[in-house]
Protein backbone atom coordinates (compact mmCIF):
# COMPACT_ATOMS: atom_id res chain seq x y z
CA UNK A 1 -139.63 -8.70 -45.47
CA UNK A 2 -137.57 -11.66 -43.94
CA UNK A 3 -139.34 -13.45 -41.02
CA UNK A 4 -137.55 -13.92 -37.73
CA UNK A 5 -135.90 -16.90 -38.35
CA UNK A 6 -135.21 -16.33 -41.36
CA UNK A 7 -132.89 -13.51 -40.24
CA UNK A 8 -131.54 -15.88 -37.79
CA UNK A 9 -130.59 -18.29 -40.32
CA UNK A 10 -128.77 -16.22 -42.53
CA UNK A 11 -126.44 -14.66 -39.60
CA UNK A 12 -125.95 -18.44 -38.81
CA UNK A 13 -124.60 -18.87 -42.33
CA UNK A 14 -122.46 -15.69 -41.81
CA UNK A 15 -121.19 -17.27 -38.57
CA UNK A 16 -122.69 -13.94 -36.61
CA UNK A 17 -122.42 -14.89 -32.91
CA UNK A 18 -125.48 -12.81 -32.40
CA UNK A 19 -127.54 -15.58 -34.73
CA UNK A 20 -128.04 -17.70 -31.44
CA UNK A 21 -128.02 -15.07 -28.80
CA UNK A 22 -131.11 -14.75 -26.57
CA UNK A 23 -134.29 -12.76 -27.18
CA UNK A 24 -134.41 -9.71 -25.22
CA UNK A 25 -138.19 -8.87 -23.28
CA UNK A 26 -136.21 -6.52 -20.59
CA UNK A 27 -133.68 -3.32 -20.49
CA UNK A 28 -132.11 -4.60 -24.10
CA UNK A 29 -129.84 -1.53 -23.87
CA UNK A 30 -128.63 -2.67 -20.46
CA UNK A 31 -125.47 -4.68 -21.57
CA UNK A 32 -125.41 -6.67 -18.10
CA UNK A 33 -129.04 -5.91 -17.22
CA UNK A 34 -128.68 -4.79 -13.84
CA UNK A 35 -130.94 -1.87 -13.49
CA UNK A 36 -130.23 -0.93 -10.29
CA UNK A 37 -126.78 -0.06 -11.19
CA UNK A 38 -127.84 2.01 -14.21
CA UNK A 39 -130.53 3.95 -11.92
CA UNK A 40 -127.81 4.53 -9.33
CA UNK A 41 -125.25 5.57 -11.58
CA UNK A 42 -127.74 7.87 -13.68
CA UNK A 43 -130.28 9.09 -10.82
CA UNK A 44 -128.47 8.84 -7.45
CA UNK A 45 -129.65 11.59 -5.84
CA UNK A 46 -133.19 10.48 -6.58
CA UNK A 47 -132.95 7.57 -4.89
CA UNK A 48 -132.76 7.11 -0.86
CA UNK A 49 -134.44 4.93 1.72
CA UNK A 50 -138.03 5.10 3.38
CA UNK A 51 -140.63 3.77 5.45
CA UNK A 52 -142.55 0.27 3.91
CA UNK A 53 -146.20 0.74 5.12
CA UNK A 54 -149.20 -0.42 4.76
CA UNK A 55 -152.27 1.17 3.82
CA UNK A 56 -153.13 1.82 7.15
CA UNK A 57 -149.96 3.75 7.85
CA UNK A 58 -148.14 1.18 10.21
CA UNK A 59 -144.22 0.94 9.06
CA UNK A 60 -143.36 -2.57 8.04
CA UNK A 61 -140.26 -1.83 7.21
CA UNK A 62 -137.81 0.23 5.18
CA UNK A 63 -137.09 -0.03 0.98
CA UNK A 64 -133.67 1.10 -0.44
CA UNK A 65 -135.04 3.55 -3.08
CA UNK A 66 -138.85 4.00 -4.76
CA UNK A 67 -137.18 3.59 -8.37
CA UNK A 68 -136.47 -0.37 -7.66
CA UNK A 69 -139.73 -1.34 -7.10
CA UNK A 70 -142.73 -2.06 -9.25
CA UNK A 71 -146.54 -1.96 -8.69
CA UNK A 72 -147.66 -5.49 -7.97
CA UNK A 73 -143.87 -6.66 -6.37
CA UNK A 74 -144.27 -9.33 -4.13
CA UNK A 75 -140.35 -10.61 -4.12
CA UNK A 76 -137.59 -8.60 -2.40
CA UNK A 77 -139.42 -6.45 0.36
CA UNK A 78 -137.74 -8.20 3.09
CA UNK A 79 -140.73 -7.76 5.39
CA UNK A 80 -142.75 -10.37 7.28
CA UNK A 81 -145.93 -10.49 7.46
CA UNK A 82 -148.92 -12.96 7.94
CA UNK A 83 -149.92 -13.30 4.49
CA UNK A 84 -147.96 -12.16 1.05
CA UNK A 85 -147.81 -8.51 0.35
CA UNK A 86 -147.67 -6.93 -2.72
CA UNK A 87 -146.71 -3.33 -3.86
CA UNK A 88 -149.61 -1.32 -3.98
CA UNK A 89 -148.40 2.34 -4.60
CA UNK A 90 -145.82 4.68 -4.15
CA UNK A 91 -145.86 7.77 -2.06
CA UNK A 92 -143.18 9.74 -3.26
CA UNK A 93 -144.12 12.87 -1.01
CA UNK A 94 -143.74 10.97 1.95
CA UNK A 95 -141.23 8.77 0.43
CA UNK A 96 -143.14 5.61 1.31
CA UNK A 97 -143.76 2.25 -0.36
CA UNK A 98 -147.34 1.14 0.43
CA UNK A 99 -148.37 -2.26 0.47
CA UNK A 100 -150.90 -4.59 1.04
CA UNK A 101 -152.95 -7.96 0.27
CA UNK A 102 -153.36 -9.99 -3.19
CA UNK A 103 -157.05 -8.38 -2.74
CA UNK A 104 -156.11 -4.77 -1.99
CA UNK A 105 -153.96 -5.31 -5.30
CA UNK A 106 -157.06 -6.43 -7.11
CA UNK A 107 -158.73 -3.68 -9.07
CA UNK A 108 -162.15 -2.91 -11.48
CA UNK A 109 -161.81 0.44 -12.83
CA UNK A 110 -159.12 2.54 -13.65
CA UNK A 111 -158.65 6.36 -15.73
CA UNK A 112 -156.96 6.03 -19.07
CA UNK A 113 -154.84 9.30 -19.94
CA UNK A 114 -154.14 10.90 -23.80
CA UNK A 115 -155.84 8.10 -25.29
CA UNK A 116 -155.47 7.94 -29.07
CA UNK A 117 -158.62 5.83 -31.50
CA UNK A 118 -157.37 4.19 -34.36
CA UNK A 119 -160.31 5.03 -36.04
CA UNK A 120 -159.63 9.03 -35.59
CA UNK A 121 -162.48 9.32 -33.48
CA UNK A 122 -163.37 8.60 -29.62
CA UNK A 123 -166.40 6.26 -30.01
CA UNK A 124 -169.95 8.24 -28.72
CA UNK A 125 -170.83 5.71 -26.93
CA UNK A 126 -168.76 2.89 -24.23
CA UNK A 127 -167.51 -0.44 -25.85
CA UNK A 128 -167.26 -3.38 -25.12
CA UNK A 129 -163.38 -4.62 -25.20
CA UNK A 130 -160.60 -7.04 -23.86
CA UNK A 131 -158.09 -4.75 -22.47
CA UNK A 132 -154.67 -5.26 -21.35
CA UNK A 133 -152.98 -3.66 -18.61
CA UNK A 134 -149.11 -4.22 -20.15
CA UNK A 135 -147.33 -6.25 -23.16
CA UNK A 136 -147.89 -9.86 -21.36
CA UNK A 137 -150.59 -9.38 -19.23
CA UNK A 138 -153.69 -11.48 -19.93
CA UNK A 139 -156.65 -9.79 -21.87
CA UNK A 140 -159.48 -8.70 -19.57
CA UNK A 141 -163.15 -8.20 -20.75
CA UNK A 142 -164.20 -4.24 -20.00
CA UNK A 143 -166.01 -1.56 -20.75
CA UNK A 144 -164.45 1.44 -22.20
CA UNK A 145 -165.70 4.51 -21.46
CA UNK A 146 -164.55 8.17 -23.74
CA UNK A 147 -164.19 11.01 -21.60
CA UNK A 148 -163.37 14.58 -22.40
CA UNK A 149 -160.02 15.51 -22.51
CA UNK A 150 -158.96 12.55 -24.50
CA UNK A 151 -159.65 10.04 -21.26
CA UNK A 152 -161.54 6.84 -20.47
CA UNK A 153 -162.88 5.07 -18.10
CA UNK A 154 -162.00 1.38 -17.81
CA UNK A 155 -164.34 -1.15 -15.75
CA UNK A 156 -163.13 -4.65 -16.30
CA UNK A 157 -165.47 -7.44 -15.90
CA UNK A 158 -162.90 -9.33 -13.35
CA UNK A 159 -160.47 -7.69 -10.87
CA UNK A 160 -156.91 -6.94 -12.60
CA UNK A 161 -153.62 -7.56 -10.50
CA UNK A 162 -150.97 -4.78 -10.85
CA UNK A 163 -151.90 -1.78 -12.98
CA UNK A 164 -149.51 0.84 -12.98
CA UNK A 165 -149.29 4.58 -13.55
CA UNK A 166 -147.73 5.47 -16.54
CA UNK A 167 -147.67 2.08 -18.22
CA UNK A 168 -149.74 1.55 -21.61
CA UNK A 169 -153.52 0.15 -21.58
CA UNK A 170 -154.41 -1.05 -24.89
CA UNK A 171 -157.92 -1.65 -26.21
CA UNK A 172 -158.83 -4.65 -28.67
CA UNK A 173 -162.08 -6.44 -30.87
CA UNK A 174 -160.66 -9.17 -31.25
CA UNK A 175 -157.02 -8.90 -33.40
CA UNK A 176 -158.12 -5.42 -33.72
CA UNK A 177 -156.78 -3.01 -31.73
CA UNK A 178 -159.50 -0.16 -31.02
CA UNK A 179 -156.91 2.06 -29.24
CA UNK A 180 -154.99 2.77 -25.79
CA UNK A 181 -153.44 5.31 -23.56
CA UNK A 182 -151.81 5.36 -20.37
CA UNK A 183 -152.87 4.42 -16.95
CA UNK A 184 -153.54 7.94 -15.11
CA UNK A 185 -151.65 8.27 -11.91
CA UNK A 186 -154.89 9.95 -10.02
CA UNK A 187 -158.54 10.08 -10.23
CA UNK A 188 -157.97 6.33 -10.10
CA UNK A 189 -161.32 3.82 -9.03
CA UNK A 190 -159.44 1.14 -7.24
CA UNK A 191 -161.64 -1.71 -6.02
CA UNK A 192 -160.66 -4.61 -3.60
CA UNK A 193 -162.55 -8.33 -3.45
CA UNK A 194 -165.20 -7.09 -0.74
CA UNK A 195 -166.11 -4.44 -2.89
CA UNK A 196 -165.15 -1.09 -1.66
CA UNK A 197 -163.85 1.70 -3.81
CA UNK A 198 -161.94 4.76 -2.94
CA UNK A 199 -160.29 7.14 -5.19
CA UNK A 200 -156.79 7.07 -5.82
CA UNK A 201 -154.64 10.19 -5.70
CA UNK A 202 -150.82 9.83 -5.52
């Protein structure tokens, strides 16, 4: 029942070192934090260099392992190129990092997987909803779509900058939250700023 600080207080009258240690957002149970030492210690063999390319197959240059890298990276390619580039998939049969432009980044619509309604029951018709794409991203007007199989369709009313398979896209009214699932890893719409969509399969 104690709030926060209050929690904080009392370990400060305990003299608890951990009463002014540093909120965690990242790999809390990461003592140093370094990821990339955990993923090669734990997942070596999954891990070995490939081709950097962009999306229309030209090699940029080469990454160190797909597992360090995140959809919508722009720091730590070490390519050059005439304009920032982002990270805009992975292509782990070819072992390839794709990327591309700010606007190839940009998306509309996107497939939400095992989606679960608070209320019990996937609405019968779309709804309207601000939608986020992860824990701090900003929330984005959209409509929200049921499909069978516990799935939806998200459009968003502006484009939305690096949504990732397998990361959690939440549904909200408000302080309410109407449900979420997980961003689908195929059968993706991805839309760039001069308005052509292809679908994505990875």
């Amino acid at each position: 029942e104690y709030q926060k600080h209050e929690v904080r207080e009392i370990a400060a009258q305990l003299d608890l070192p951990i009463a002014h240690k540093n909120e965690s957002m990242d790999l809390c149970f990461l003592g140093d934090g370094d990821y990339r030492r955990f993923l090669r210690e734990h997942a070596g063999e999954t891990i070995t260099s490939g081709p950097i390319v962009g999306q229309d197959g030209n090699v940029l240059g080469h990454h160190d392992g797909l597992a360090y890298y995140t959809i919508g990276q722009r720091k730590g390619l070490g390519i050059s190129a005439g304009e920032p580039m982002y990270v805009l998939s992975k292509d782990v049969k070819r072992n390839a990092l794709v990327v591309g432009s700010r606007e190839e980044l940009g998306r509309t619509e996107l497939l939400a997987r095992d989606v679960n309604w608070m209320s019990g029951n996937a609405p019968a018709t779309p709804v309207r909803a601000s939608v986020k794409i992860r824990y701090k991203a900003s929330p984005v007007m959209a409509q929200v779509q049921p499909l069978p199989g516990n799935r939806a369709r998200v459009t968003f009313e502006d484009f939305v900058y690096g949504a990732t398979s397998g990361q959690g896209v939440t549904f909200f009214d408000g302080d309410v939250c109407l449900g979420g699932g997980l961003i689908a890893d195929s059968e993706t719409i991805v839309s760039n700023e001069t308005g052509v969509q292809q679908a994505e399969v990875q």
